[in-house]
Protein backbone atom coordinates (compact mmCIF):
# COMPACT_ATOMS: atom_id res chain seq x y z
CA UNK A 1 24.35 0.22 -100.03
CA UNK A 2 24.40 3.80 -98.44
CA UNK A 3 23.56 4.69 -95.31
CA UNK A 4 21.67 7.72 -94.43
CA UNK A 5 20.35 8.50 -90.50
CA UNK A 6 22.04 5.16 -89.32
CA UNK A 7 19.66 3.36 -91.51
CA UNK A 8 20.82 1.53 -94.53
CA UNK A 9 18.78 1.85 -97.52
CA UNK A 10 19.07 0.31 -100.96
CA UNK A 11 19.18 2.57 -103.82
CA UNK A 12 17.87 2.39 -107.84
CA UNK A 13 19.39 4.23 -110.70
CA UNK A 14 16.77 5.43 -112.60
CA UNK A 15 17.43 6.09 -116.11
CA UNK A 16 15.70 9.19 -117.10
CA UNK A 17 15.03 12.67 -115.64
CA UNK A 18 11.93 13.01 -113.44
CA UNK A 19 9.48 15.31 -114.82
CA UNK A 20 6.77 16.89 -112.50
CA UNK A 21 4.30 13.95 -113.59
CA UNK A 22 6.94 11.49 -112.03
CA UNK A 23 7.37 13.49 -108.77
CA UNK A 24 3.86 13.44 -108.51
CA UNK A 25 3.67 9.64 -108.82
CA UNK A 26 6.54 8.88 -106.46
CA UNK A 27 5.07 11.00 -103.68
CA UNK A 28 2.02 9.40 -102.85
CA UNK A 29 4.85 6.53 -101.42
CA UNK A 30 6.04 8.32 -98.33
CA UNK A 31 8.50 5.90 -97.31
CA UNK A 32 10.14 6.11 -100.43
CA UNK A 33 13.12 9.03 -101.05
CA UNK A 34 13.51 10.20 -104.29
CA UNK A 35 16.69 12.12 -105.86
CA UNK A 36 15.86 13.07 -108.77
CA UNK A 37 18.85 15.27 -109.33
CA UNK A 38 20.90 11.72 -109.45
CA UNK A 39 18.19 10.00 -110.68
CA UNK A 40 17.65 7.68 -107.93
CA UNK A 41 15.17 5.84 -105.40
CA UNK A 42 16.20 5.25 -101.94
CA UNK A 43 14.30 2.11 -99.95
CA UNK A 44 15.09 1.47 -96.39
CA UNK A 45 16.23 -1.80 -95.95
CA UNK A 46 15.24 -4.38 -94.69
CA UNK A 47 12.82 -4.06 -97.24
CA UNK A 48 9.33 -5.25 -96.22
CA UNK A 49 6.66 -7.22 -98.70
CA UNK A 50 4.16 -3.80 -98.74
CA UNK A 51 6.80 -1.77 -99.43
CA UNK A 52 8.42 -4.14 -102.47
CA UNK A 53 4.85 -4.32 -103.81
CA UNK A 54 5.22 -0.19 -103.69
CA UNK A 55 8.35 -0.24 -105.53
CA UNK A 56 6.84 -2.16 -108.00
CA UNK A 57 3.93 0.28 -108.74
CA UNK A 58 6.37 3.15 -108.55
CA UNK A 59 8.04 1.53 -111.46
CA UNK A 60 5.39 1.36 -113.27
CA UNK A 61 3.81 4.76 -112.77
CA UNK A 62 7.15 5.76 -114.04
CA UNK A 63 7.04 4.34 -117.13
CA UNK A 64 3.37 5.40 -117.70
CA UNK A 65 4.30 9.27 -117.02
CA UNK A 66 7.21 8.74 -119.35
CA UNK A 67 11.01 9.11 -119.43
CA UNK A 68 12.64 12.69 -119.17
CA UNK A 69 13.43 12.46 -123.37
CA UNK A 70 9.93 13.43 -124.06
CA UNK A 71 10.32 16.79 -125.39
CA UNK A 72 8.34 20.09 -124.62
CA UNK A 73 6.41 21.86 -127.26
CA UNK A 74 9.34 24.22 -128.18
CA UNK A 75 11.91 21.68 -127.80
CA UNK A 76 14.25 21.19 -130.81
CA UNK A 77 17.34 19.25 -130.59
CA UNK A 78 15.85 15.25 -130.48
CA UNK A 79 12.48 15.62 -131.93
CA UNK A 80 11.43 13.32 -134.51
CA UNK A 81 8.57 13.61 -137.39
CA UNK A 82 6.85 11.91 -139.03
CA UNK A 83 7.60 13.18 -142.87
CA UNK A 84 4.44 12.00 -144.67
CA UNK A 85 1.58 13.18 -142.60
CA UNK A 86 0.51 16.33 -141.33
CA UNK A 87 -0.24 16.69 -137.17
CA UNK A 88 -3.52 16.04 -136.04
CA UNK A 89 -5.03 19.42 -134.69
CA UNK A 90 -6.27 19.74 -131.07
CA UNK A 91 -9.70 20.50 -130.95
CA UNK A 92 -9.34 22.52 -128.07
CA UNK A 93 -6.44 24.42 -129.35
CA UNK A 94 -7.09 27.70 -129.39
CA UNK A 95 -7.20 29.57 -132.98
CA UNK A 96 -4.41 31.33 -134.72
CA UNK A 97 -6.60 34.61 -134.04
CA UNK A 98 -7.51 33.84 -130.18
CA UNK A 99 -3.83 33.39 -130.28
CA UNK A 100 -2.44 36.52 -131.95
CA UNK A 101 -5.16 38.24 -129.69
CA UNK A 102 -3.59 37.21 -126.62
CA UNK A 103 0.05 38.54 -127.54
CA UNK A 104 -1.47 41.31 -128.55
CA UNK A 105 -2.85 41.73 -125.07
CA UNK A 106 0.35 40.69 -123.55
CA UNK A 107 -1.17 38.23 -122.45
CA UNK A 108 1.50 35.89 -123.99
CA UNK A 109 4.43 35.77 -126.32
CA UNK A 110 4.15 32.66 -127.87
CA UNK A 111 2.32 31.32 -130.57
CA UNK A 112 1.84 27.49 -131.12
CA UNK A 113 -0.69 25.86 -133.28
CA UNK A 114 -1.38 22.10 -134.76
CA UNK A 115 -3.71 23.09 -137.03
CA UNK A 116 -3.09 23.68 -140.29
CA UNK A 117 -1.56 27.37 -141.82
CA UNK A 118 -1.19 28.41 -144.80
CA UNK A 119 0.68 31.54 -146.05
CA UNK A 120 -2.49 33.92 -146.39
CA UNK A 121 -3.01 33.13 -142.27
CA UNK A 122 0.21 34.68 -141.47
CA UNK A 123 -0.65 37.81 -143.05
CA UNK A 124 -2.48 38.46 -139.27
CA UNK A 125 0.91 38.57 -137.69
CA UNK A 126 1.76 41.98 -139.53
CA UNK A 127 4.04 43.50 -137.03
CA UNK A 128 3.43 41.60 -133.70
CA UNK A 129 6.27 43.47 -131.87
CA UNK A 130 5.77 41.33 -128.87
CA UNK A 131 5.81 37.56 -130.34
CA UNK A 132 8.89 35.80 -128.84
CA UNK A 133 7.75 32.11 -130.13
CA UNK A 134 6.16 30.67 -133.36
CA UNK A 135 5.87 27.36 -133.43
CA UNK A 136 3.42 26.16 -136.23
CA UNK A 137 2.92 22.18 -136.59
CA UNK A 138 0.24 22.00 -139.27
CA UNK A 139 1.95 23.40 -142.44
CA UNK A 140 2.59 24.11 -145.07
CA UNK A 141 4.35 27.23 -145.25
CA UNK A 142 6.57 28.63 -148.11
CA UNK A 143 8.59 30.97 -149.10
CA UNK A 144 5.99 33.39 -149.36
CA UNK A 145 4.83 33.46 -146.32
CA UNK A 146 8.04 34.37 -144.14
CA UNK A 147 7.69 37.48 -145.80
CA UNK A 148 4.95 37.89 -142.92
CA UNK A 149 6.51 36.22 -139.99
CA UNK A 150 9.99 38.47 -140.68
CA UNK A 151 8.13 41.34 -139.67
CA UNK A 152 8.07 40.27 -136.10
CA UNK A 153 11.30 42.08 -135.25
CA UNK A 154 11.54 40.34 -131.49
CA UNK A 155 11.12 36.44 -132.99
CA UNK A 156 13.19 34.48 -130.87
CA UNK A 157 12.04 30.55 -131.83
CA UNK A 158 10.34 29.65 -135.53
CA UNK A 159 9.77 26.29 -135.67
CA UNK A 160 7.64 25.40 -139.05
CA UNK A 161 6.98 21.91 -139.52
CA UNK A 162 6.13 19.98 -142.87
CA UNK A 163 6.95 23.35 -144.40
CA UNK A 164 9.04 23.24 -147.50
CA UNK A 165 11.22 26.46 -146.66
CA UNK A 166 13.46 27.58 -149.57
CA UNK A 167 16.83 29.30 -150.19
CA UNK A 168 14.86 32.56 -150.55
CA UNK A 169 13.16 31.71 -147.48
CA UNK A 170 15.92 31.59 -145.18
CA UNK A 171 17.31 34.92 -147.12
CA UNK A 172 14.24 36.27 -145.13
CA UNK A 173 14.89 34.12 -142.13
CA UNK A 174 17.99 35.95 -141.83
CA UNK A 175 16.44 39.30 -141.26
CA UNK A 176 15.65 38.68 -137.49
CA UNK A 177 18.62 39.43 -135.73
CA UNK A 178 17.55 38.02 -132.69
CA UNK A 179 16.70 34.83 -133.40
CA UNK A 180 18.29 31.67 -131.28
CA UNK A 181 16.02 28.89 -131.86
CA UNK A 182 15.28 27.40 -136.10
CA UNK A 183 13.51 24.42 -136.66
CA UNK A 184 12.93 23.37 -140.16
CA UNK A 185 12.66 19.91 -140.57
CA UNK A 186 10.82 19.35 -143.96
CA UNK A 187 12.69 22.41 -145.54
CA UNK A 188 13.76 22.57 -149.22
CA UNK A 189 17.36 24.65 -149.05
CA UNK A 190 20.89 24.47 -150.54
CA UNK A 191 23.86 24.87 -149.02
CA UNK A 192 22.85 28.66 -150.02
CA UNK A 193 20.06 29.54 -148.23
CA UNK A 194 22.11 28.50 -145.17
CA UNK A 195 24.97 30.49 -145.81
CA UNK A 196 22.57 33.72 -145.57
CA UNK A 197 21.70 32.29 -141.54
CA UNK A 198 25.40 33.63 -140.74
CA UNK A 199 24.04 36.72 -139.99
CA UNK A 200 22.30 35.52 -137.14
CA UNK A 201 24.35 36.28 -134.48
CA UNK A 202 22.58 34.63 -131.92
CA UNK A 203 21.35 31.84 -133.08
CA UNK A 204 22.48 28.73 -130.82
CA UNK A 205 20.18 25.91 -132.43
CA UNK A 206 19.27 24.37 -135.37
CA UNK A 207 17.43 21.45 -136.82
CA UNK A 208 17.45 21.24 -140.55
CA UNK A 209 16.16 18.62 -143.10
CA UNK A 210 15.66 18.83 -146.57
CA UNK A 211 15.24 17.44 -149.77
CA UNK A 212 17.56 19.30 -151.50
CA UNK A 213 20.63 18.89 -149.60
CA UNK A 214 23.80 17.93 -150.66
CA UNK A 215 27.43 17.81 -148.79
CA UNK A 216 28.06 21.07 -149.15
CA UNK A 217 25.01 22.40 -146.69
CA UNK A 218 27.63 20.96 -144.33
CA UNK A 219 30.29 23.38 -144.97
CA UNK A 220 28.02 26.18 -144.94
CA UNK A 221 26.41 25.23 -141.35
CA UNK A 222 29.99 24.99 -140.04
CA UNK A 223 30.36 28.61 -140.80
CA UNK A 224 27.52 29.27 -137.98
CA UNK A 225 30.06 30.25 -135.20
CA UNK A 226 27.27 30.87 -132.65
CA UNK A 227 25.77 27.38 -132.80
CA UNK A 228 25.28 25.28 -129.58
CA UNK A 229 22.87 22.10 -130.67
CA UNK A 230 22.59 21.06 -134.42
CA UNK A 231 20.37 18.18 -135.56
CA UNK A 232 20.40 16.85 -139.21
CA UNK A 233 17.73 14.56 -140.33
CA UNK A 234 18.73 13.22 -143.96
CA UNK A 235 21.64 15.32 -144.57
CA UNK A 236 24.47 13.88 -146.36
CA UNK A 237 26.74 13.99 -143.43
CA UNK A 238 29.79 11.69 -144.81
CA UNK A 239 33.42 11.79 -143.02
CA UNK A 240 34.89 14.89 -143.92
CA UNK A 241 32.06 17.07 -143.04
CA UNK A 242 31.67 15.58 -139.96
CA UNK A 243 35.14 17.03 -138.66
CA UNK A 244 33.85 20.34 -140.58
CA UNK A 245 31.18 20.54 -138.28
CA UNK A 246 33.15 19.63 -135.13
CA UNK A 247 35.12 23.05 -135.88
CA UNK A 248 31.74 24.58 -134.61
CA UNK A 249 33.56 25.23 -131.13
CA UNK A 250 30.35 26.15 -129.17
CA UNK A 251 28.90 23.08 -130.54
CA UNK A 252 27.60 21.03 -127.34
CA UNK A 253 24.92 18.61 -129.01
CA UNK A 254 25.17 17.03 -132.46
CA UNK A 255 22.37 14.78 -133.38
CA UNK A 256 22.64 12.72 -137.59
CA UNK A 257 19.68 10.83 -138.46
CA UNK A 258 20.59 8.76 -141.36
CA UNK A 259 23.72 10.14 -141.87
CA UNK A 260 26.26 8.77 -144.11
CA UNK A 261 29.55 8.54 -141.34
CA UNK A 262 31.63 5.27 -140.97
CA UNK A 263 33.14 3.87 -137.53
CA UNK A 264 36.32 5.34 -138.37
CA UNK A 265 34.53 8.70 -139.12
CA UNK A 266 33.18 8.63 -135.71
CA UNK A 267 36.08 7.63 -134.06
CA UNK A 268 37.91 10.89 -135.51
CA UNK A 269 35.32 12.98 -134.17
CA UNK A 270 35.47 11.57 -130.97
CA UNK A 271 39.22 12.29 -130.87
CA UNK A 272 38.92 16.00 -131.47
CA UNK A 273 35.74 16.61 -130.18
CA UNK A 274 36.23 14.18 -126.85
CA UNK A 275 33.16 16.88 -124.65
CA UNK A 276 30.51 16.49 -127.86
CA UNK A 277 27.26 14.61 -126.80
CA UNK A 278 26.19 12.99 -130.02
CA UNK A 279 23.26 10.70 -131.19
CA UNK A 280 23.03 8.50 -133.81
CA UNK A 281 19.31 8.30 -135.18
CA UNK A 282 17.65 9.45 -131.87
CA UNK A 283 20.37 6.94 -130.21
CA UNK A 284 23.31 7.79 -128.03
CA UNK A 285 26.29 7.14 -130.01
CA UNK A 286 28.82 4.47 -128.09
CA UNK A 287 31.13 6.73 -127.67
CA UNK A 288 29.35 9.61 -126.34
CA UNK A 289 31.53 10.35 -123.23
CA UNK A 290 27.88 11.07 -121.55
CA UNK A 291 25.79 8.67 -122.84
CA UNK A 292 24.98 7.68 -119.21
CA UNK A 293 24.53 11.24 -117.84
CA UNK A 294 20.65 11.51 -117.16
CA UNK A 295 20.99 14.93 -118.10
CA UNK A 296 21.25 14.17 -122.09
């Protein structure tokens, strides 16, 4: 119970972060007080049968707006993929041209398309000096075609999707000195190519796959000093690598999908890395010190 203008009240944890969908939900109940900051609903007490019923619908537009985890378009730590299919385009999305167009206008700095792009599209970004964002979902992209997007000195986010980026690739990839954000997830590097992302000073997040990876791409990610979120998907991430990677000392978030780590591997993580928030296969990890904090 807590008590707030002499009235008592009964309060409900609420799982998730409220997103503005949520907000929207819970408002139309006026005699229900949201905190979404602690993640809870407040109900006077005692409570009466219209407002239970209320409480009950609230619940339930909840769950149809969907939990805080849902990620943003340019989100990149958490994400999953599906690895065998391509994303359906929007037919509403506007084109790869309408889009360049706009940025060109300044208009807008981000780019972000579903449909599919192939390297002799990118060839229209030819020194867009005012792109901030790229965030193609359609694939597939190669090696050959960074050679376009590089030339985009301000790039601050590439995310390319279902695109099987090489060694060479990422040799290119290195060449934009501002950029914080890399999302590769069907990529095709070595420990190499990722050695050559070292000279990316500010670059605070990554999420790698690929199908050529071996132990060693660990070693070479844990000599990426600036990193702040890191997620693996298939990466041979066994013990020792693990504590390689915990070296990363502005490392915040660390999320393995089918990693190769045992409990005791964990457990030594945990006890040198005690502030990490780690997840296991888009799961909080057990001992994730805040695994309860709505916040992650």
């Amino acid at each position: 119970m807590v008590r707030g203008g002499g009235r008592k009240a009964a309060t409900i944890p609420i799982c998730c972060r409220f997103r503005r969908e949520q907000l929207a939900a819970v408002s139309k109940y006026p005699n229900l007080m949201l905190q979404p900051k602690r993640s809870l609903l407040r109900f006077p007490l005692p409570l009466p049968r219209r407002l239970l019923s209320q409480s009950i619908a609230v619940a339930f537009l909840i769950v149809a707006a969907g939990c805080g985890s849902q990620q943003a378009p340019d989100a990149v730590v958490g994400e999953s993929d599906l690895p065998s299919a391509n994303t359906v385009a929007d037919p509403n999305e506007q084109s790869l041209a309408q889009q360049i167009a706009d940025v060109e206008a300044s208009q807008s700095e981000r780019i972000f398309l579903n449909a599919p792009v192939v390297d002799s599209d990118l060839t229209q970004l030819a020194q867009l000096e005012s792109l901030s964002d790229l965030l193609l979902d359609g694939g597939a992209v190669t090696d050959t075609g960074i050679a376009a997007i590089v030339t985009c000195p301000n790039l601050k986010h590439l995310r390319l999707r279902f695109s099987p980026i090489g060694d060479d690739g990422l040799r290119q990839i290195a060449q934009l000195k501002d950029l914080e954000i890399l999302n590769l997830p069907h990529s095709a590097c070595t420990a190499a190519g990722i050695g050559e992302l070292a000279d990316l000073p500010k670059l605070r997040q990554l999420r790698l796959g690929s199908d050529r990876a071996t132990a060693e791409i660990c070693q070479a990610i844990s000599r990426l000093e600036s990193l702040r979120s890191l997620h693996l998907i298939d990466i041979p991430v066994d013990d020792e690598n693990l504590l390689r990677l915990a070296d990363l000392k502005n490392l915040r978030s660390l999320y393995i999908d089918g990693g190769r780590v045992s409990d005791a591997g964990w457990q030594a993580l945990f006890a040198k890395r005690s502030d990490l928030h780690v997840h296991i296969d888009q799961t909080h990890h057990d001992l994730d010190p805040g695994k309860h904090d709505p916040d992650h």
